[in-house]
Protein backbone atom coordinates (compact mmCIF):
# COMPACT_ATOMS: atom_id res chain seq x y z
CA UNK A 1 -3.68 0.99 11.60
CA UNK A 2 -0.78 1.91 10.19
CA UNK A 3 0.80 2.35 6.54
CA UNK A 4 3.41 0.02 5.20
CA UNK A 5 7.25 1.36 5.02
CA UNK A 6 8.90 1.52 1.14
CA UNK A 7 10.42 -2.28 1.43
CA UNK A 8 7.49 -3.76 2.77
CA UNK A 9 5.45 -1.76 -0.15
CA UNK A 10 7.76 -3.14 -2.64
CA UNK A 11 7.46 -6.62 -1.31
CA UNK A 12 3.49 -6.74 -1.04
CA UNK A 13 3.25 -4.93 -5.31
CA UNK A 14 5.84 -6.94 -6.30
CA UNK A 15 3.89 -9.90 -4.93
CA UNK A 16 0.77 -8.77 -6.67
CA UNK A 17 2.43 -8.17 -10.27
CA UNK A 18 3.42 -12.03 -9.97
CA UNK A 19 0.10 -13.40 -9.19
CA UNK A 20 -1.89 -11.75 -12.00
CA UNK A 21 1.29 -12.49 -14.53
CA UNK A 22 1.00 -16.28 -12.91
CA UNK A 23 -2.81 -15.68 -13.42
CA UNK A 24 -2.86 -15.26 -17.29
CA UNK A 25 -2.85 -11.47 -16.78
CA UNK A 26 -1.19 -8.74 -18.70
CA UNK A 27 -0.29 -6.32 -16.04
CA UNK A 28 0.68 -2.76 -16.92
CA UNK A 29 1.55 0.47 -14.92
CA UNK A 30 0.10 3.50 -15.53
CA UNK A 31 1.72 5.30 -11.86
CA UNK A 32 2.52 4.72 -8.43
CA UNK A 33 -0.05 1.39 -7.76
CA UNK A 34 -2.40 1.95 -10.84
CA UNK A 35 -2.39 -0.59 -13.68
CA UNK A 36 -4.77 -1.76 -16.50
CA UNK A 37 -4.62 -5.63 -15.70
CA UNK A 38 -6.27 -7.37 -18.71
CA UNK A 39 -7.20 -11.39 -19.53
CA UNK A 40 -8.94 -13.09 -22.26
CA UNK A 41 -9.28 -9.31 -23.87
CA UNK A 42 -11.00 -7.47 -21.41
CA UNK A 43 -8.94 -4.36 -19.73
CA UNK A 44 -9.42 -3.12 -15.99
CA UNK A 45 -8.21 -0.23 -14.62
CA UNK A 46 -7.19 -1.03 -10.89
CA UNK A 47 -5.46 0.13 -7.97
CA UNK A 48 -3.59 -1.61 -5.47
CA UNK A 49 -4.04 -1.37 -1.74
CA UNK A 50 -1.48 -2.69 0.29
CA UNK A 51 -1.31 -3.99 3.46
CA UNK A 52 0.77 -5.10 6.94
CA UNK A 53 -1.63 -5.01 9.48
CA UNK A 54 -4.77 -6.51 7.81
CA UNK A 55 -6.24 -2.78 7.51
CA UNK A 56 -6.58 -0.20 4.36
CA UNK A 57 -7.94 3.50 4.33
CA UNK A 58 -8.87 6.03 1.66
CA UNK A 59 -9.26 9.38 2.09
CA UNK A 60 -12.35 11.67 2.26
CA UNK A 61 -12.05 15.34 2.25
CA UNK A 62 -15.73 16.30 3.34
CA UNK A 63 -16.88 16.24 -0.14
CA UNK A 64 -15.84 13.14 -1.07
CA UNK A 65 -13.65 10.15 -1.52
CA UNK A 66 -10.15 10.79 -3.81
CA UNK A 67 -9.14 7.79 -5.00
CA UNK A 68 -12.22 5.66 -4.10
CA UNK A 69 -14.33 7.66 -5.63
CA UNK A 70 -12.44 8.05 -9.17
CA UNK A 71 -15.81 6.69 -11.64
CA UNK A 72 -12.65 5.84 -14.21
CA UNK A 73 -11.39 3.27 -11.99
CA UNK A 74 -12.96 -0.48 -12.08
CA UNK A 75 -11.71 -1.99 -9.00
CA UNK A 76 -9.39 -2.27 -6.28
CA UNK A 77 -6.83 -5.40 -5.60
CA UNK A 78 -5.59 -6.11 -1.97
CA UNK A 79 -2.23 -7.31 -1.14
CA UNK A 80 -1.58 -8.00 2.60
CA UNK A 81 -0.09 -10.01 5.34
CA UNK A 82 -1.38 -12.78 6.37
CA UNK A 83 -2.13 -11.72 9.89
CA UNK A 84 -1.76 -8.77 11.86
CA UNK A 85 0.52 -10.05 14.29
CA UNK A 86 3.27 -12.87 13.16
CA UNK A 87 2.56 -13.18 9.64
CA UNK A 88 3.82 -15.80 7.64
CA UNK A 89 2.68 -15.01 4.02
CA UNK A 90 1.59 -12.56 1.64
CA UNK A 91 -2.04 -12.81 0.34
CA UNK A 92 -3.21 -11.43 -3.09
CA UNK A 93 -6.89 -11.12 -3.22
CA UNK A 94 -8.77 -10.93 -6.51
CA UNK A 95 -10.14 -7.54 -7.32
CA UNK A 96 -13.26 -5.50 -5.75
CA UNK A 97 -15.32 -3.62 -7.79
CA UNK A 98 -14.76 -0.12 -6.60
CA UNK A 99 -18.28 0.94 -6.50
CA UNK A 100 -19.20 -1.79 -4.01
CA UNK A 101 -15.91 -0.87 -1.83
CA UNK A 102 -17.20 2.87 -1.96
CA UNK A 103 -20.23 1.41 0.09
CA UNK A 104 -18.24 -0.08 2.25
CA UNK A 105 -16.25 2.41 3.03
CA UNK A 106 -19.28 4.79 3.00
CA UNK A 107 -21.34 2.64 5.81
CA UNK A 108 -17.93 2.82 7.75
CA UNK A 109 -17.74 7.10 7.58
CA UNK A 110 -21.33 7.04 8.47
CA UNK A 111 -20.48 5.13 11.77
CA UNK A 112 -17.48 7.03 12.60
CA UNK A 113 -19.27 10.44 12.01
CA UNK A 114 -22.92 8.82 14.17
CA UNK A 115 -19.75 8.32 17.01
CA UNK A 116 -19.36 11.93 17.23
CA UNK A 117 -15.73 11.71 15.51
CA UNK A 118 -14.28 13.62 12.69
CA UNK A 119 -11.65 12.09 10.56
CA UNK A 120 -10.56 12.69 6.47
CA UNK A 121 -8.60 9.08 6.76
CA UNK A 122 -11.32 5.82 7.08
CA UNK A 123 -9.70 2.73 7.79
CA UNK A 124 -11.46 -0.10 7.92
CA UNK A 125 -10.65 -3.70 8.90
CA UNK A 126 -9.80 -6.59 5.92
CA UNK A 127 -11.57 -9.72 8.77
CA UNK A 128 -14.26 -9.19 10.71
CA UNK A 129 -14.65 -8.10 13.98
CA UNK A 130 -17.17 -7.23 16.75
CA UNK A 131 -15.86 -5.78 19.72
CA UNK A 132 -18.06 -2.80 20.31
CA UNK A 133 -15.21 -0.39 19.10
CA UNK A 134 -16.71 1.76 16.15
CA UNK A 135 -13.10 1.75 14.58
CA UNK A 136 -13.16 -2.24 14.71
CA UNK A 137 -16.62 -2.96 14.16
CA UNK A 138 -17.75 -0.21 11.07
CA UNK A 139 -17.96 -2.47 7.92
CA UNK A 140 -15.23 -4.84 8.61
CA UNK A 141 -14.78 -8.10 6.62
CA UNK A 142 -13.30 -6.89 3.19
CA UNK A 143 -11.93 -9.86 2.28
CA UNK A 144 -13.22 -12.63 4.72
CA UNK A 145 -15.61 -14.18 1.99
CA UNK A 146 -12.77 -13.75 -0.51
CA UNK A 147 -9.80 -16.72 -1.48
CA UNK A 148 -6.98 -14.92 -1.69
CA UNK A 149 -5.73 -15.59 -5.66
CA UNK A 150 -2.35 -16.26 -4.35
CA UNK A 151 -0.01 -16.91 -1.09
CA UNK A 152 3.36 -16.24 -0.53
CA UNK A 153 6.38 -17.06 1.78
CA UNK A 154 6.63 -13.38 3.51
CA UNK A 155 10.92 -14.60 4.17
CA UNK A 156 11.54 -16.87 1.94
CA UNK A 157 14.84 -18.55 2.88
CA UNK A 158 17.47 -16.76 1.03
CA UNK A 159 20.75 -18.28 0.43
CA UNK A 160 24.19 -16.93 2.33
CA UNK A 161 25.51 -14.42 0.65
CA UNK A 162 29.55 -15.18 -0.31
CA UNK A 163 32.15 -12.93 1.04
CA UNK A 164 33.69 -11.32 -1.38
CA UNK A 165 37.14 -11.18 -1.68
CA UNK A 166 39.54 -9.76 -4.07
CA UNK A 167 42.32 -11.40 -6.29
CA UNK A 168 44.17 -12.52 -2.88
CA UNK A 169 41.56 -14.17 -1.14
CA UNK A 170 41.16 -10.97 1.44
CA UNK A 171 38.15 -8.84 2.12
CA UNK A 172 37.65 -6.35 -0.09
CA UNK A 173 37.44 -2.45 1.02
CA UNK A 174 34.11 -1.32 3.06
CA UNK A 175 31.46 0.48 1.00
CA UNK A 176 32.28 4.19 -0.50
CA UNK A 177 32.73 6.84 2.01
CA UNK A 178 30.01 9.87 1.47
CA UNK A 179 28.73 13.20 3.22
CA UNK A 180 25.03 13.61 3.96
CA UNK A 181 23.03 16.20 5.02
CA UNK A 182 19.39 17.80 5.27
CA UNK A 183 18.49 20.01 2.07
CA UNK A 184 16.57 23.17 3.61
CA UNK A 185 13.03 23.64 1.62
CA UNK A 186 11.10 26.43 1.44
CA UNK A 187 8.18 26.41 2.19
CA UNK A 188 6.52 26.39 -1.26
CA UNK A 189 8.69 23.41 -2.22
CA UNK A 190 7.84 21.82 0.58
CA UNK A 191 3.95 22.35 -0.17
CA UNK A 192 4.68 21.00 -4.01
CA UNK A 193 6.56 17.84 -2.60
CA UNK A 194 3.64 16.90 -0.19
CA UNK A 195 1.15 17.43 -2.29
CA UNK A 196 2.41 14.96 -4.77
CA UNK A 197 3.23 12.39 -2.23
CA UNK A 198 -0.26 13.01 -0.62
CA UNK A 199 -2.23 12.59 -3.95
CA UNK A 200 0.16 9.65 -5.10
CA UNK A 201 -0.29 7.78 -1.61
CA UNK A 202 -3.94 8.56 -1.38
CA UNK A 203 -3.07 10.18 2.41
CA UNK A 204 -3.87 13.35 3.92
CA UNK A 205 -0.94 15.93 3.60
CA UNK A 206 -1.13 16.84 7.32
CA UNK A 207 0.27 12.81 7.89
CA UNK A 208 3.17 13.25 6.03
CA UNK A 209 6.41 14.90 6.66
CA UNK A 210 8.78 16.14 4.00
CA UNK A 211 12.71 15.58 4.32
CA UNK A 212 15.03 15.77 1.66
CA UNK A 213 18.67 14.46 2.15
CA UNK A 214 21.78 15.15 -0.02
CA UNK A 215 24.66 12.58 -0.02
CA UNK A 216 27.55 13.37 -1.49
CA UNK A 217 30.29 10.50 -2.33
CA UNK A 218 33.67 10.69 -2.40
């Protein structure tokens, strides 16, 4: 269970923009991993759910879901790797009415609370599995009666890149020389900036940690 890095993010979205533009789709952002997708006339609003390791979460705060449970939202799309260990492509999967994902992830808080444990972040498993583990077991199988839309080459081979070289055949200079260092936040700035991040991710605050760099180039 973990959440994908900013490359691999970019990789699995990108990936997903293709297939519905491939699909006959419109696709348009409206923020970070919400877009109105829309064929033949008919607009959804969707989010996107990525992920590396064949799992996805939302977050509950007690009350209730965040994103998930957002009534102005039709349905969710999953982007993910093929398999959780060794992957080999990226698979879009057509989209999941939220409302019947909100079940889904409901039955899987039920069985995590019945457990005795107490968590605002519910992952749950994309295949199924039955191992007796109530963090494996609790409504897995998002996608195993789903055909994934799309499939990708995760490393597609990529041509060598050329040296470059200048007018006179040699190497040209190494990259721009710079300064970096840690920006000191206070701590109301710091609140602001995870907050944002926290409601744009869909994560609880308490899993992120806020770092702001400044490089200076010379």
């Amino acid at each position: 269970m973990r959440t994908a890095d900013r490359g691999q993010e970019r990789k699995l979205i990108s990936a997903f923009e293709k297939a519905f533009k491939e699909g006959g789709y419109t696709v348009s952002k409206t923020k970070f991993k919400h877009y109105v997708i829309e064929k033949n006339g008919i607009p959804e609003k969707i989010i996107v759910r990525t992920s590396t390791d064949r799992w996805i979460s939302f977050v509950h705060d007690g009350k209730g879901w965040g994103t998930l449970g957002n009534s102005d939202i039709d349905g969710v799309i999953i982007v993910a790797y093929s398999r959780e260990r060794d992957p080999s492509e990226i698979c879009v999967y057509p989209p999941i009415p939220r409302a019947e994902l909100q079940s889904r992830f409901d039955q899987a808080r039920a069985a995590i609370i019945k457990a005795g444990k107490k968590v605002s972040q519910v992952w749950v498993r994309l295949d199924y599995r039955s191992n007796g583990s109530v963090w494996n077991t609790a409504a897995s199988g998002i996608v195993a009666d789903l055909e994934p839309l799309a499939r990708y080459p995760l490393n597609p081979e990529a041509e060598p890149e050329p040296q470059a070289e200048d007018s006179q055949g040699e190497p040209l200079r190494s990259a721009q020389q710079s300064i970096s260092m840690i920006v000191d936040l206070d701590e109301e700035e710091r609140r602001r900036i995870t907050e944002r991040y926290a409601r744009d991710l869909d994560l609880d605050p308490r899993r992120l940690q806020v770092e702001v760099r400044l490089t200076v180039f010379r």
